[in-house]
Protein backbone atom coordinates (compact mmCIF):
# COMPACT_ATOMS: atom_id res chain seq x y z
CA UNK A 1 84.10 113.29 135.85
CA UNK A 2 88.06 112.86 135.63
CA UNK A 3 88.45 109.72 137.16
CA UNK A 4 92.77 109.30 137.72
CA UNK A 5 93.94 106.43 136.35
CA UNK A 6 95.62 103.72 138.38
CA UNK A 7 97.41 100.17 137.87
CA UNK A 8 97.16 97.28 139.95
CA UNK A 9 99.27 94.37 139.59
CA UNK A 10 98.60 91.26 140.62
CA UNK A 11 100.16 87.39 140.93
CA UNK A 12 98.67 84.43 140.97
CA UNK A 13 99.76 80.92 139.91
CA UNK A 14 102.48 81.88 137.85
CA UNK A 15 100.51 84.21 135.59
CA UNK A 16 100.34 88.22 135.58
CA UNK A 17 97.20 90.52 135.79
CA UNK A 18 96.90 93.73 135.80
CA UNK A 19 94.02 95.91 136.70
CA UNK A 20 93.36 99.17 134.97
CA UNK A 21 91.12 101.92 135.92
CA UNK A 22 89.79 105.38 135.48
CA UNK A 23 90.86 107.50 132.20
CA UNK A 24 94.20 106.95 129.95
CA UNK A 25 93.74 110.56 128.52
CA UNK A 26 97.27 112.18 129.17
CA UNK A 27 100.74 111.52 127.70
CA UNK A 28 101.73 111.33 131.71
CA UNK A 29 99.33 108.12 132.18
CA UNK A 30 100.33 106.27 128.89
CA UNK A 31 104.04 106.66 129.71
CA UNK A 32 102.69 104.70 133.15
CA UNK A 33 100.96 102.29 131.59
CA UNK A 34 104.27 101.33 128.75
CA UNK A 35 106.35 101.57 131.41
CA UNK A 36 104.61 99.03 133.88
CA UNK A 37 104.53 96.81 131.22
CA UNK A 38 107.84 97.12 129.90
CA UNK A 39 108.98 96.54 133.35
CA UNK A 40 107.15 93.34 133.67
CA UNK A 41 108.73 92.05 130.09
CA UNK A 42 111.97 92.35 131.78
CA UNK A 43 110.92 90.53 134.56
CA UNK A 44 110.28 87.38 132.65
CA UNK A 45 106.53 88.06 132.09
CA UNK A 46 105.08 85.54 129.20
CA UNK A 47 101.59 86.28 129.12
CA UNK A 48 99.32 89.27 130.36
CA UNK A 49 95.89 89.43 131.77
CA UNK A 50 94.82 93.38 131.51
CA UNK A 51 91.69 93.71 132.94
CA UNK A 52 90.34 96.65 131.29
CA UNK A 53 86.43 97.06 132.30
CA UNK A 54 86.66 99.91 134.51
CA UNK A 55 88.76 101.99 131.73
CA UNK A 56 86.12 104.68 131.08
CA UNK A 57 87.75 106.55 128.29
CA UNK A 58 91.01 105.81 126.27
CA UNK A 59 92.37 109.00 124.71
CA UNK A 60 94.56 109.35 121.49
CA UNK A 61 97.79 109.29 124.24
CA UNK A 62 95.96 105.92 125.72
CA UNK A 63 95.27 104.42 122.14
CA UNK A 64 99.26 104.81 121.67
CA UNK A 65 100.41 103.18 124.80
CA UNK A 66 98.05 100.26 123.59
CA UNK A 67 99.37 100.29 120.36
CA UNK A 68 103.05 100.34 121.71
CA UNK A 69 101.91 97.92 123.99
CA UNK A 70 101.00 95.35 121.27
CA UNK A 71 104.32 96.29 119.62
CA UNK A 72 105.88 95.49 122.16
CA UNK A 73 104.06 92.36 123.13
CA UNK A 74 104.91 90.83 119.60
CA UNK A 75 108.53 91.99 119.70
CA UNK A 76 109.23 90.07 123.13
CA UNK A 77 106.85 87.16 122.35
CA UNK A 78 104.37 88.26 125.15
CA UNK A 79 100.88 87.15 125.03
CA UNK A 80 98.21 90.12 126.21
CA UNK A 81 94.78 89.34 126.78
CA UNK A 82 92.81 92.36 126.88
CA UNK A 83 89.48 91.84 129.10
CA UNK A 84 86.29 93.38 129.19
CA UNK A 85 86.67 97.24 127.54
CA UNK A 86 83.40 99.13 127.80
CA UNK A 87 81.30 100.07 124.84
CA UNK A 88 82.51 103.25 124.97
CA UNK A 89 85.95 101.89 124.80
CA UNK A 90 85.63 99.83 122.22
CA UNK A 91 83.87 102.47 119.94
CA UNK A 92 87.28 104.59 120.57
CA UNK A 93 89.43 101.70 119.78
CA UNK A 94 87.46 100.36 116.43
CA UNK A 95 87.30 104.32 115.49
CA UNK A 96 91.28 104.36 115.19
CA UNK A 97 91.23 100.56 114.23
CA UNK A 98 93.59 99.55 116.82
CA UNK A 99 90.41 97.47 118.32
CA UNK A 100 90.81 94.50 115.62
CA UNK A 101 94.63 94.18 116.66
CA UNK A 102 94.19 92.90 120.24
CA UNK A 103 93.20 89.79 122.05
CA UNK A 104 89.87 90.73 123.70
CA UNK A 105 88.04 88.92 125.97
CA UNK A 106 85.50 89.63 127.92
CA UNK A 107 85.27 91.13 131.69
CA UNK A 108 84.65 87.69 132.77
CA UNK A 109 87.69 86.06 131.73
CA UNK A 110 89.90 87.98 133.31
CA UNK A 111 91.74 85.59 135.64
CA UNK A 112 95.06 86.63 136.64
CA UNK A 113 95.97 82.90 136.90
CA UNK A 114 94.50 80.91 134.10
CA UNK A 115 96.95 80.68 131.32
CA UNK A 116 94.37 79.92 128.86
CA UNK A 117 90.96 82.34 127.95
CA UNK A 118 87.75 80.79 128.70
């Protein structure tokens, strides 16, 4: 099944979440995904909550926005916290390597207004 992928921002107590879902597979959706959070670096954003459990499959084009993501997080001094990527995710992500560069958490911590991880 080709689920579409979608964004959801959300604001809470001073901190940003953002809720991802369905599949990053296409250069299309990665451009979305860099671009939402490139727009929410220039809008003052210090730390990220990207709540990541209903991702179902993360594509090479997906594994680059990720990795551009992080580049750009470090660049801008942004903190990400990537919560709860499915096994299936994660098996993509360790496959390329790119899985040992981010800040995961589990599903549970996501909190779009906690500035600190459980």
């Amino acid at each position: 099944m080709n689920t579409p992928f979608t964004l959801q921002l959300e604001h809470h107590q001073g901190a940003t979440g953002l809720r991802l879902r369905g599949n990053c597979c296409s250069s299309a959706e990665a451009t979305a995904l860099v671009e939402a959070i490139q727009h929410l670096i220039q809008a003052g954003t210090r730390i990220l909550w990207l709540d990541c459990h209903q991702i179902s499959n993360l594509a090479p084009a997906g594994q680059h926005a990720v990795l551009q993501i992080e580049q750009l997080a470090a660049f801008h001094q942004l903190v990400v916290y990537w919560c709860g990527f499915s096994g299936r995710v994660i098996q993509q992500l360790s496959a390329s390597g790119l899985y040992l560069l981010l800040r995961n958490l589990p599903a549970s911590s996501y909190w779009a207004g906690n500035d600190n991880p459980a």
